[in-house]
C-alpha atoms as a PDB file:
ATOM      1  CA  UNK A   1     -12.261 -11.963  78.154  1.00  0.00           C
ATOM      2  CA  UNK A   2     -13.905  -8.852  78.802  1.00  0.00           C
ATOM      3  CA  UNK A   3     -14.976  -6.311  76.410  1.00  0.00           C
ATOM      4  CA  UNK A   4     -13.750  -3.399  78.229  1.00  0.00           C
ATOM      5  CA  UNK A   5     -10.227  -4.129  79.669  1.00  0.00           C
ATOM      6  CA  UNK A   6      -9.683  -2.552  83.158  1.00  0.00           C
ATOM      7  CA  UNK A   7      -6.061  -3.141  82.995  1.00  0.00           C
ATOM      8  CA  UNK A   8      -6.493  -5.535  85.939  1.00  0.00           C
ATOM      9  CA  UNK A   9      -5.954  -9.121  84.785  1.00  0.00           C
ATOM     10  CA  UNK A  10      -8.220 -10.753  87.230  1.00  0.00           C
ATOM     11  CA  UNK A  11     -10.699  -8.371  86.715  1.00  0.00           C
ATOM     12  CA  UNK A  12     -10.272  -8.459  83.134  1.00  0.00           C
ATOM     13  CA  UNK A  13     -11.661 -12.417  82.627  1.00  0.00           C
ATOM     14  CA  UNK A  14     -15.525 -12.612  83.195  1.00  0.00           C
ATOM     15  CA  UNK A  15     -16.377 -15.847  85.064  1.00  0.00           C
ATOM     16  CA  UNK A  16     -19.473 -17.450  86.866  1.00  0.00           C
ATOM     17  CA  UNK A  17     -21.047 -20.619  87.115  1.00  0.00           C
ATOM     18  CA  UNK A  18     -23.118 -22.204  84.244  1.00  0.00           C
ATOM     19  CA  UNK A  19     -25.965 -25.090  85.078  1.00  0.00           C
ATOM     20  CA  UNK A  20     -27.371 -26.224  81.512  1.00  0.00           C
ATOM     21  CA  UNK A  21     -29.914 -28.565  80.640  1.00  0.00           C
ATOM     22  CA  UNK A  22     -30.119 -30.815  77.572  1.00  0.00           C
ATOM     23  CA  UNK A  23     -32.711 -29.409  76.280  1.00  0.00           C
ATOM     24  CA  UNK A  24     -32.325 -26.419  74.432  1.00  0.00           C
ATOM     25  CA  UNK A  25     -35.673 -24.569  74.307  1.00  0.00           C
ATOM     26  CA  UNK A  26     -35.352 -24.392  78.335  1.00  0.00           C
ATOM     27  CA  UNK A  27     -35.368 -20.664  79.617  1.00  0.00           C
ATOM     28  CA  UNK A  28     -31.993 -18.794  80.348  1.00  0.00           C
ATOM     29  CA  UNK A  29     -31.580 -17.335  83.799  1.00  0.00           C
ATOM     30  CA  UNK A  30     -28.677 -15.006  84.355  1.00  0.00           C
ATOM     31  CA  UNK A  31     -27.950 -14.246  87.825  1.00  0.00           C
ATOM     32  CA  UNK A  32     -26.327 -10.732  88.994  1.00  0.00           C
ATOM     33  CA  UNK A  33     -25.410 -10.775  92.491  1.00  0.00           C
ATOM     34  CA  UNK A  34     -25.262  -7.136  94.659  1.00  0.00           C
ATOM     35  CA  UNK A  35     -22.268  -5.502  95.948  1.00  0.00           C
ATOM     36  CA  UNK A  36     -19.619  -7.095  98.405  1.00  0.00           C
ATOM     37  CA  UNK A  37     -21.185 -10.060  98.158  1.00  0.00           C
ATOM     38  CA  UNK A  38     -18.021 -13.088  98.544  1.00  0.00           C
ATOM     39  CA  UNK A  39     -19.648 -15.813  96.853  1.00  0.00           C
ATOM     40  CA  UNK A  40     -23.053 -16.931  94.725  1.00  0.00           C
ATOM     41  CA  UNK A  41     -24.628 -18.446  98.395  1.00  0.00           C
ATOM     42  CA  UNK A  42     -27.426 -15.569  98.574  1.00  0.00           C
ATOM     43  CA  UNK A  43     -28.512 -15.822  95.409  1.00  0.00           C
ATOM     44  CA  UNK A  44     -28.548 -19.434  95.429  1.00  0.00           C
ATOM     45  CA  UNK A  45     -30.400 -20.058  98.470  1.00  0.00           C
ATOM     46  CA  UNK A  46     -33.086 -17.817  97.137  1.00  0.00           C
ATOM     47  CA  UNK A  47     -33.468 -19.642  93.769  1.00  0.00           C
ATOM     48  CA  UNK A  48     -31.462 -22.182  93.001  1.00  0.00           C
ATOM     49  CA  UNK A  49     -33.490 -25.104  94.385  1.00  0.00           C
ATOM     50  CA  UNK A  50     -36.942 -24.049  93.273  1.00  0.00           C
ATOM     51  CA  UNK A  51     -35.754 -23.435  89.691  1.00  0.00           C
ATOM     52  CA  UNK A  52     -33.233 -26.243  88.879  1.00  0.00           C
ATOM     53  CA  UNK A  53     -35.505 -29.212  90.827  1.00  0.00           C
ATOM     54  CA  UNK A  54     -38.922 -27.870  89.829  1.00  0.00           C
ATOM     55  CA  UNK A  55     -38.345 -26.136  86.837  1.00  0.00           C
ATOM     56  CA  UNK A  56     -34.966 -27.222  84.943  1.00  0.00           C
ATOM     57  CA  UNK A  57     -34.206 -23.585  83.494  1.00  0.00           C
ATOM     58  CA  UNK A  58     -30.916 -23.012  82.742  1.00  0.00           C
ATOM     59  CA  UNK A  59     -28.881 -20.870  85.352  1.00  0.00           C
ATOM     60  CA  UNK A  60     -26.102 -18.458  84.686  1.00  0.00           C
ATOM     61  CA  UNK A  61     -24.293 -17.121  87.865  1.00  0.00           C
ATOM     62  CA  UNK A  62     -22.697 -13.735  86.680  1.00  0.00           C
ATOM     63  CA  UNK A  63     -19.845 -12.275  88.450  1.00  0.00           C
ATOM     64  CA  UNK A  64     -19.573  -8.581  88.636  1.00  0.00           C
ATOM     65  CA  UNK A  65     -16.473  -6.802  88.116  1.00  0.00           C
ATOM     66  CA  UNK A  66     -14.034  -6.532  90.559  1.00  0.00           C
ATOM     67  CA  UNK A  67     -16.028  -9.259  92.591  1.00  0.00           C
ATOM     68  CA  UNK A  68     -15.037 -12.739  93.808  1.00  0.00           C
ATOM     69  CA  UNK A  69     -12.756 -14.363  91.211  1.00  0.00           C
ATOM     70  CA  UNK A  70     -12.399 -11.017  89.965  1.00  0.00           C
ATOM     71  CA  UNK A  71     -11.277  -9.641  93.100  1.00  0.00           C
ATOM     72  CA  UNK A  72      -7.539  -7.670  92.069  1.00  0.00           C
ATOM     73  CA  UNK A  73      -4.956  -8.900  94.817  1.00  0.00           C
ATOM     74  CA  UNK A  74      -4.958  -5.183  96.096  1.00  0.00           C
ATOM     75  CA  UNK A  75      -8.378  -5.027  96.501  1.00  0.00           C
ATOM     76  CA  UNK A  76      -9.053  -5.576 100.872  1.00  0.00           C
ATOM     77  CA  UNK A  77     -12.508  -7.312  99.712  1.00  0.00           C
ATOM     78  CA  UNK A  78     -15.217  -8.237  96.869  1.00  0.00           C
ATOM     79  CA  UNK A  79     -16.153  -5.323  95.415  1.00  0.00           C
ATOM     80  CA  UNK A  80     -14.028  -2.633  96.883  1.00  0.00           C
ATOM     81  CA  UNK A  81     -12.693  -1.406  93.431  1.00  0.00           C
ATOM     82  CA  UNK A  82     -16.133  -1.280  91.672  1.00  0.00           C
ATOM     83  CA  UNK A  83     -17.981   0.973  94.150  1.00  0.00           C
ATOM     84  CA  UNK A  84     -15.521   3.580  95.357  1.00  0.00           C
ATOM     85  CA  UNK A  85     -14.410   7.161  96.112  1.00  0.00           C
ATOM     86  CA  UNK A  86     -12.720   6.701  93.087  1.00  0.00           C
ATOM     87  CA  UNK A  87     -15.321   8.332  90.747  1.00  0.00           C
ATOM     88  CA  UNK A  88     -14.173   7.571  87.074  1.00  0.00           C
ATOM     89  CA  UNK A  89     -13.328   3.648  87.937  1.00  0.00           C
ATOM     90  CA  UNK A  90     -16.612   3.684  89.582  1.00  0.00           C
ATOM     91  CA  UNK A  91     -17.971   4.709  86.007  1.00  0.00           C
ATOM     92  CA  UNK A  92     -16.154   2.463  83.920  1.00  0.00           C
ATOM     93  CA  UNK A  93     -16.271  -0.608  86.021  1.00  0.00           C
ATOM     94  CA  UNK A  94     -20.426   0.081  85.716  1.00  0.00           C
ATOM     95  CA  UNK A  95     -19.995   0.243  81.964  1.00  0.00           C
ATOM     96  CA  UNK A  96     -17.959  -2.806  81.894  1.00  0.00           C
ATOM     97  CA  UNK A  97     -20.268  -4.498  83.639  1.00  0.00           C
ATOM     98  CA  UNK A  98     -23.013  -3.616  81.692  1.00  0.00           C
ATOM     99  CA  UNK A  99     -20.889  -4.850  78.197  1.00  0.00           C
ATOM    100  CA  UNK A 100     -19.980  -7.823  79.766  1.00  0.00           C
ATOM    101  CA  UNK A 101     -23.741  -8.861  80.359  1.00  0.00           C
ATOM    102  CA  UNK A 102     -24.578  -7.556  76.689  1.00  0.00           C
ATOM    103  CA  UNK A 103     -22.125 -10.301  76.031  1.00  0.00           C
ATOM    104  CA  UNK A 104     -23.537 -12.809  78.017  1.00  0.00           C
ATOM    105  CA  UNK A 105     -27.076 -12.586  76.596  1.00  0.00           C
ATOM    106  CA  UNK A 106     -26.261 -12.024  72.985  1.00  0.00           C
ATOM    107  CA  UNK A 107     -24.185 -15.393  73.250  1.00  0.00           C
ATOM    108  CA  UNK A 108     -27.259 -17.008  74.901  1.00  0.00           C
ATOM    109  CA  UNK A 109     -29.444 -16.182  72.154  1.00  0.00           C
ATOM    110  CA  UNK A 110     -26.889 -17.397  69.752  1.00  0.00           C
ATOM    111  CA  UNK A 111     -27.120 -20.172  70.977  1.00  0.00           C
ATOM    112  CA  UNK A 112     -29.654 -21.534  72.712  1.00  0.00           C
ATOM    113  CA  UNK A 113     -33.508 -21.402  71.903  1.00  0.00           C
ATOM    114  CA  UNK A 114     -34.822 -20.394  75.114  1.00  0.00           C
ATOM    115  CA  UNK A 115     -35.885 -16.682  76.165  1.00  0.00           C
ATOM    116  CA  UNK A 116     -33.533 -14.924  78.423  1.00  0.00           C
ATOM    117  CA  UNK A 117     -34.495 -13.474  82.018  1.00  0.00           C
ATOM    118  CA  UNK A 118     -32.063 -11.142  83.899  1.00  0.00           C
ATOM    119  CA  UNK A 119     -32.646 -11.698  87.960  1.00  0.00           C
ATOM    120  CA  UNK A 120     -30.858  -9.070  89.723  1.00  0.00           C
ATOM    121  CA  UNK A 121     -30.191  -8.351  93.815  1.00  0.00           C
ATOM    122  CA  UNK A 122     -29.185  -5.059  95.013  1.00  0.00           C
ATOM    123  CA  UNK A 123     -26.679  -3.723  93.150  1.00  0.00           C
ATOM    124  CA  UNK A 124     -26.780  -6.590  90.763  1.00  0.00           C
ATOM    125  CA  UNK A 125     -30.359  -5.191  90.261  1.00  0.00           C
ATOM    126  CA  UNK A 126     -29.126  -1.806  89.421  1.00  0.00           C
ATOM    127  CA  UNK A 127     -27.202  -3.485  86.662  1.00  0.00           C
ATOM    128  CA  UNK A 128     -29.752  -5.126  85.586  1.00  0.00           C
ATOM    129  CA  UNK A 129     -31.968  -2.272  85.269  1.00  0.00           C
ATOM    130  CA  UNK A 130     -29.007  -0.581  83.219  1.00  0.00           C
ATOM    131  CA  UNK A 131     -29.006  -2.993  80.978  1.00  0.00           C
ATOM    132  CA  UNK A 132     -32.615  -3.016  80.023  1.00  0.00           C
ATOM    133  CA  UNK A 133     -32.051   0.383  78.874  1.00  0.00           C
ATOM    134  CA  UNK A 134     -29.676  -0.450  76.342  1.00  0.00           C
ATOM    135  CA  UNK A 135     -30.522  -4.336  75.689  1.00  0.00           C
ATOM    136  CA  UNK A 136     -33.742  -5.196  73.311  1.00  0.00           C
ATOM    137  CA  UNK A 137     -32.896  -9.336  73.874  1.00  0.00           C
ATOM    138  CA  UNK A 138     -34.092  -9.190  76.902  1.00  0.00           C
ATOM    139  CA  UNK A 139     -37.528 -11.339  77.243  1.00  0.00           C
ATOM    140  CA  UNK A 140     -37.981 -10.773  81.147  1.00  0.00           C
ATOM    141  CA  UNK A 141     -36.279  -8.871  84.287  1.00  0.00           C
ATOM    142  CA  UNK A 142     -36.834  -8.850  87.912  1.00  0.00           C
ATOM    143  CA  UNK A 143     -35.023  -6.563  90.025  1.00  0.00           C
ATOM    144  CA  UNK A 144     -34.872  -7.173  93.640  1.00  0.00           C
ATOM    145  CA  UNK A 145     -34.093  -4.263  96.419  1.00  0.00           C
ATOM    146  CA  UNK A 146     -32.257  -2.338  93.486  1.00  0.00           C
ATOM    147  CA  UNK A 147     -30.538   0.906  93.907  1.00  0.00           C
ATOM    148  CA  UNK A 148     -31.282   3.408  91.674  1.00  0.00           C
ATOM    149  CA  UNK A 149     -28.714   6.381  91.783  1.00  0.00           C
ATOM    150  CA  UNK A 150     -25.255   5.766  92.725  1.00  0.00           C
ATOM    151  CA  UNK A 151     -24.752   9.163  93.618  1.00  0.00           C
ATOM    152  CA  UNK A 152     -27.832   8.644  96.457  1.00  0.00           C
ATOM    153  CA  UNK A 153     -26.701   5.764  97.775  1.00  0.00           C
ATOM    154  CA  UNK A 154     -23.033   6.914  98.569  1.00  0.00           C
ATOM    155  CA  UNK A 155     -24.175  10.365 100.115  1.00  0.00           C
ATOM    156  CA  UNK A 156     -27.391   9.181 102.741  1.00  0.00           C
ATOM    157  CA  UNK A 157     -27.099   5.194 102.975  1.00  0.00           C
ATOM    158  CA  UNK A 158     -25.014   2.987 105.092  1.00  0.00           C
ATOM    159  CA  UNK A 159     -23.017   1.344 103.139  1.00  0.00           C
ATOM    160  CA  UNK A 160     -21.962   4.504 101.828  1.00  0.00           C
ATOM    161  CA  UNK A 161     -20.658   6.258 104.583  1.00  0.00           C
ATOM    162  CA  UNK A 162     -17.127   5.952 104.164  1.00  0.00           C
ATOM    163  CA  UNK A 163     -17.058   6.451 100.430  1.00  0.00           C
ATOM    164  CA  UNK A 164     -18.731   9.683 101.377  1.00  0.00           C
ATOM    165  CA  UNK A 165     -16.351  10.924 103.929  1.00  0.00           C
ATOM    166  CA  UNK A 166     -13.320   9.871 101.365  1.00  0.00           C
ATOM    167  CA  UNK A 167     -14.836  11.611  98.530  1.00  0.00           C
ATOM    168  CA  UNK A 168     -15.618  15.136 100.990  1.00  0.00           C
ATOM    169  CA  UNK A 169     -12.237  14.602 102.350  1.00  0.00           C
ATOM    170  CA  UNK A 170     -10.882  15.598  98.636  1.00  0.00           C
ATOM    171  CA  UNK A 171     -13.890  18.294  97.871  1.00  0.00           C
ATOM    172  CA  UNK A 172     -16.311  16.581  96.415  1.00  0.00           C
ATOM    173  CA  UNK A 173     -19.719  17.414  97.267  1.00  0.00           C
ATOM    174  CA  UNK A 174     -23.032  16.352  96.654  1.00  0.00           C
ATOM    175  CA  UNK A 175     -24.161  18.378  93.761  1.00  0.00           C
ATOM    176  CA  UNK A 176     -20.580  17.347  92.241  1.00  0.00           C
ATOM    177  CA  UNK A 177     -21.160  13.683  92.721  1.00  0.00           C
ATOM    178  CA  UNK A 178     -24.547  13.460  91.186  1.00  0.00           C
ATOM    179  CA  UNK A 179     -22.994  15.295  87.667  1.00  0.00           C
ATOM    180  CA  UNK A 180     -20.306  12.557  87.914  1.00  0.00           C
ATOM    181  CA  UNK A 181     -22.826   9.905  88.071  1.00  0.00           C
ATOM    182  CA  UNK A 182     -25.870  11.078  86.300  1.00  0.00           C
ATOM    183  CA  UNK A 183     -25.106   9.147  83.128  1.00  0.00           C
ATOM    184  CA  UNK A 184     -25.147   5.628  85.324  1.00  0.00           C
ATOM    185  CA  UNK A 185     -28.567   6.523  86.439  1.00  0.00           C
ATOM    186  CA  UNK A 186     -31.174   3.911  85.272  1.00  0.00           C
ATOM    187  CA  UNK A 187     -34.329   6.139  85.805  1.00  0.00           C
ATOM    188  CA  UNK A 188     -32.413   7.968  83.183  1.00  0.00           C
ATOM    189  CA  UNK A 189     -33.735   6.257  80.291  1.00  0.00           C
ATOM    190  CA  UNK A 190     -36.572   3.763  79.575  1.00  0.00           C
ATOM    191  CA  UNK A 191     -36.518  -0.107  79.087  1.00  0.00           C
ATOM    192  CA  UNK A 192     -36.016  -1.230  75.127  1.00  0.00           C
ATOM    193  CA  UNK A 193     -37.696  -4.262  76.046  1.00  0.00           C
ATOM    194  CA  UNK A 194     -40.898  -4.755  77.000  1.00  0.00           C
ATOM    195  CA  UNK A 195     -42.180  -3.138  79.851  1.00  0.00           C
ATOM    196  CA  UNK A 196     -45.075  -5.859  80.704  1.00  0.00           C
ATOM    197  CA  UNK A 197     -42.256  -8.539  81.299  1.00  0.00           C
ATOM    198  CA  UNK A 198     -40.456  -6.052  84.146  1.00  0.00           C
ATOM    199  CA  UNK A 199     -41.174  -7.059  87.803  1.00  0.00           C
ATOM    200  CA  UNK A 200     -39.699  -4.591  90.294  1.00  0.00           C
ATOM    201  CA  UNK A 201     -39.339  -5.468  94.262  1.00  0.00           C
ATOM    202  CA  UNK A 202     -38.680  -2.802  96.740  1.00  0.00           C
ATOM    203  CA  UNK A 203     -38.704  -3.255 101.064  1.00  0.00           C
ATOM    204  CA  UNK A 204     -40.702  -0.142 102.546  1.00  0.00           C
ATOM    205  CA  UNK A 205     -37.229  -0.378 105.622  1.00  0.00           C
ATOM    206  CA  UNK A 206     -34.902  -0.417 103.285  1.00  0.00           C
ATOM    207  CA  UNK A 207     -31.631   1.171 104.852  1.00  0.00           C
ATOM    208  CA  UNK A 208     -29.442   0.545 102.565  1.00  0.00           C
ATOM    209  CA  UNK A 209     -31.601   1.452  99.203  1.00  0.00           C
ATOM    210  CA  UNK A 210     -34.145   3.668 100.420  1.00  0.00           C
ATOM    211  CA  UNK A 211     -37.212   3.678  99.076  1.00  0.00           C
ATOM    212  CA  UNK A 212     -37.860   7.084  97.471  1.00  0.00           C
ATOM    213  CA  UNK A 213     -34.743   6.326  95.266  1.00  0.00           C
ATOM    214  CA  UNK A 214     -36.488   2.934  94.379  1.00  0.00           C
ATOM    215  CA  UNK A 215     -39.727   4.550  93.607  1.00  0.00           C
ATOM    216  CA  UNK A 216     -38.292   6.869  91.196  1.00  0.00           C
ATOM    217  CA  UNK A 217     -37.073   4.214  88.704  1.00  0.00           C
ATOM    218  CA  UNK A 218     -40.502   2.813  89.250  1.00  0.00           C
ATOM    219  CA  UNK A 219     -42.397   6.067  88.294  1.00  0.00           C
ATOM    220  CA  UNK A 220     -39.409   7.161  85.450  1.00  0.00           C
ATOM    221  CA  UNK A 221     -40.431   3.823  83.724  1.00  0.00           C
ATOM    222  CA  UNK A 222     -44.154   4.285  83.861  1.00  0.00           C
ATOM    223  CA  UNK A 223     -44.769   2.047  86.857  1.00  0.00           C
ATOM    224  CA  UNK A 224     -44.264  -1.843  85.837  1.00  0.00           C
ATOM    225  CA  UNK A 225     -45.151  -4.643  87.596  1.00  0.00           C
ATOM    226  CA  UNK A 226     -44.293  -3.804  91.731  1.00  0.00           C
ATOM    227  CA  UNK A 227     -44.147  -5.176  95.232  1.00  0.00           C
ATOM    228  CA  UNK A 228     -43.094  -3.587  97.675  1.00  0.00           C
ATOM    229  CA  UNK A 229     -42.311  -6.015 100.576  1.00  0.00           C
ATOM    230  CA  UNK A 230     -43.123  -4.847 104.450  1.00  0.00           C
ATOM    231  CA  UNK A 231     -38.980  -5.557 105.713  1.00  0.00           C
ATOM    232  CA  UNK A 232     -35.492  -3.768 105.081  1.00  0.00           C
ATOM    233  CA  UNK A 233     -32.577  -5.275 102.860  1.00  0.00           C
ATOM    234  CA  UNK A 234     -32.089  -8.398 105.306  1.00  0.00           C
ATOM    235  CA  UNK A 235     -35.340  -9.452 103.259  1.00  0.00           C
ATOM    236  CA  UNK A 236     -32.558 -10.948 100.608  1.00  0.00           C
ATOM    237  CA  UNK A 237     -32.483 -13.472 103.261  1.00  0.00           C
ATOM    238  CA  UNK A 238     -35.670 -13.383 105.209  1.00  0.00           C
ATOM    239  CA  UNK A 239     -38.114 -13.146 103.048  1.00  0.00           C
ATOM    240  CA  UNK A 240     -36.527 -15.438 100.382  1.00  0.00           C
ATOM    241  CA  UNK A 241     -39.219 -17.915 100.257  1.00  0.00           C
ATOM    242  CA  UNK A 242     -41.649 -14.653  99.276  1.00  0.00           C
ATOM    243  CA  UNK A 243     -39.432 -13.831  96.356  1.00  0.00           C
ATOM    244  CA  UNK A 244     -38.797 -16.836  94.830  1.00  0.00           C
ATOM    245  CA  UNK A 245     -42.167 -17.792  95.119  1.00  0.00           C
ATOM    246  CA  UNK A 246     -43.583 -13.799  93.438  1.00  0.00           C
ATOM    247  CA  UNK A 247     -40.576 -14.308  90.981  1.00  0.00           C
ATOM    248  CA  UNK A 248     -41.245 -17.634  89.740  1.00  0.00           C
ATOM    249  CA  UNK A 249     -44.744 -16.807  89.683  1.00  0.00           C
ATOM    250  CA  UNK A 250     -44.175 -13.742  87.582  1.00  0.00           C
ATOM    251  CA  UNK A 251     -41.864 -15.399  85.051  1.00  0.00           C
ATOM    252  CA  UNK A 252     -44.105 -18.290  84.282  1.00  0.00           C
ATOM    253  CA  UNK A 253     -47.137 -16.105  83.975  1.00  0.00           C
ATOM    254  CA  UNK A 254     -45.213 -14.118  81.331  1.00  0.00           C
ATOM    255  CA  UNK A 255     -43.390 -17.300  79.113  1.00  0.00           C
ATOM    256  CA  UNK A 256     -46.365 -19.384  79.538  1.00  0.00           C
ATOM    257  CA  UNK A 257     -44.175 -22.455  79.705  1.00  0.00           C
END
C-alpha cells in the first residue's frame, strides 16, 4: 500500500513484477519504466534476457503511479493522470512515486544482501534521478533518455503538446508552469549517493527529451559518467542491444562482481 494515498484505490496499491534468485548476495535491479508505457515489454526486451540468463541479478519491475495496474477506471490510458494539465496531481503523483521507490529499496536492503541499482527509461529515468537526490541506499543508477524538467517537456516537446494547449487554455503560461514545477526538478539538487556509480544516456535527436534539458542535469551534477547515443527516443528500441550492453558493462565495472 502506498505511502502517499492518492485517494484512487487502484492507484493507491504499488505493484510490479519480482524475479528473485536463491541466493541472497545477488544484486537488486529495480526497473522504472517511462510514461504511457502499457506494459513492462520495453524494458524487458532491453534487459531482461542479458541479466537474468547471463547474470542471475535479481529484477524488480516497478510500476509508476497511475500506470498499468494502477491505471484509475477514468483514466482513457496508462499514465494519463500522472502527467497532466492538472498541475498539483502532477506534483503529488511525482512525490508519490518517488516514496513509493524509497520504499522499495529500503525493503531491499532489509532484506537482501545485495547492492541496489535503479535502471530508469524516460520518464522512469526522471524518477530515478529524483530519487538519487533524496536516497543515500542507492549503490548504482543509470538513467536512460531521461527528462529533466517537467515544465520543459510539456511547453516545447511532443508529447506535450496537448497538455500545453489545456494548461494555456485556462492561463497558464510558461513562466507560471516552471514555478509550479521547479521543486520536481532533478538538476535541482545533487545525488546523496555516489556520483562515480551514476551512468547517464542521452540521444543527440531526441524529440521528445531534448537534449539541452538532458545536458543540464548532466552539468548541475558535475558531469558523471555520459553517452550520448547518435539516434532520437526510438533508440529505447533500436539501439537496445547498445544499452544493455554500455549498462551492463557499467554496472559490473562498478560492483566488481
Amino acid at each position: 500500500e502506498s505511502l502517499i494515498p492518492s485517494g484512487d484505490n487502484l492507484n493507491d496499491y504499488v505493484r510490479g513484477e519480482a524475479f528473485l534468485n536463491e541466493s541472497e548476495s545477488k544484486p537488486n535491479v529495480i526497473f522504472v519504466h517511462g510514461w504511457r508505457m502499457k506494459g513492462f515489454d520495453r524494458v524487458k526486451k532491453i534487459f531482461h534476457n542479458s541479466i537474468m540468463n547471463n547474470l542471475g541479478w535479481n529484477m524488480y519491475y516497478y510500476t509508476l503511479p497511475y500506470h498499468l495496474e494502477r491505471q484509475p477506471e477514468a483514466s482513457l490510458y496508462s499514465g494519463e493522470f500522472m502527467v497532466s494539465a492538472n498541475i498539483n496531481r502532477t506534483v503529488e503523483s511525482t512525490r508519490q512515486a518517488i516514496v513509493d521507490l524509497r520504499t522499495l529499496i529500503q525493503w531491499i536492503k532489509n532484506n537482501k544482501q545485495g547492492p541496489v541499482i535503479i535502471i530508469g527509461v524516460s520518464l522512469g529515468g526522471f524518477i530515478s534521478n529524483l530519487v538519487a537526490t533524496l536516497e543515500s541506499e542507492i549503490d548504482a543508477l543509470v538513467s536512460i533518455f531521461y527528462s529533466n524538467r517537467l515544465s520543459y517537456s510539456i511547453w516545447n516537446t511532443i508529447p506535450g503538446k496537448y497538455i500545453r494547449q489545456d494548461l494555456e487554455s485556462h492561463g497558464v503560461n510558461y513562466n507560471d508552469l516552471v514555478k509550479y514545477w521547479e521543486s520536481t526538478e532533478p538538476n535541482q539538487a545533487v545525488p546523496k549517493m555516489n556520483k562515480d556509480n551514476i551512468l547517464l544516456i542521452s540521444a543527440k535527436h531526441d524529440q521528445y527529451v531534448h537534449i539541452q534539458d538532458a545536458d543540464l542535469l548532466w552539468e548541475s551534477w558535475g558531469k558523471p559518467t555520459r553517452y550520448v547515443y547518435n539516434c532520437g527516443h526510438a533508440g529505447i528500441v533500436l539501439k537496445r542491444k547498445k544499452i544493455a550492453k554500455d549498462t551492463i558493462s557499467f554496472l559490473q565495472n562498478k560492483l566488481k562482481r
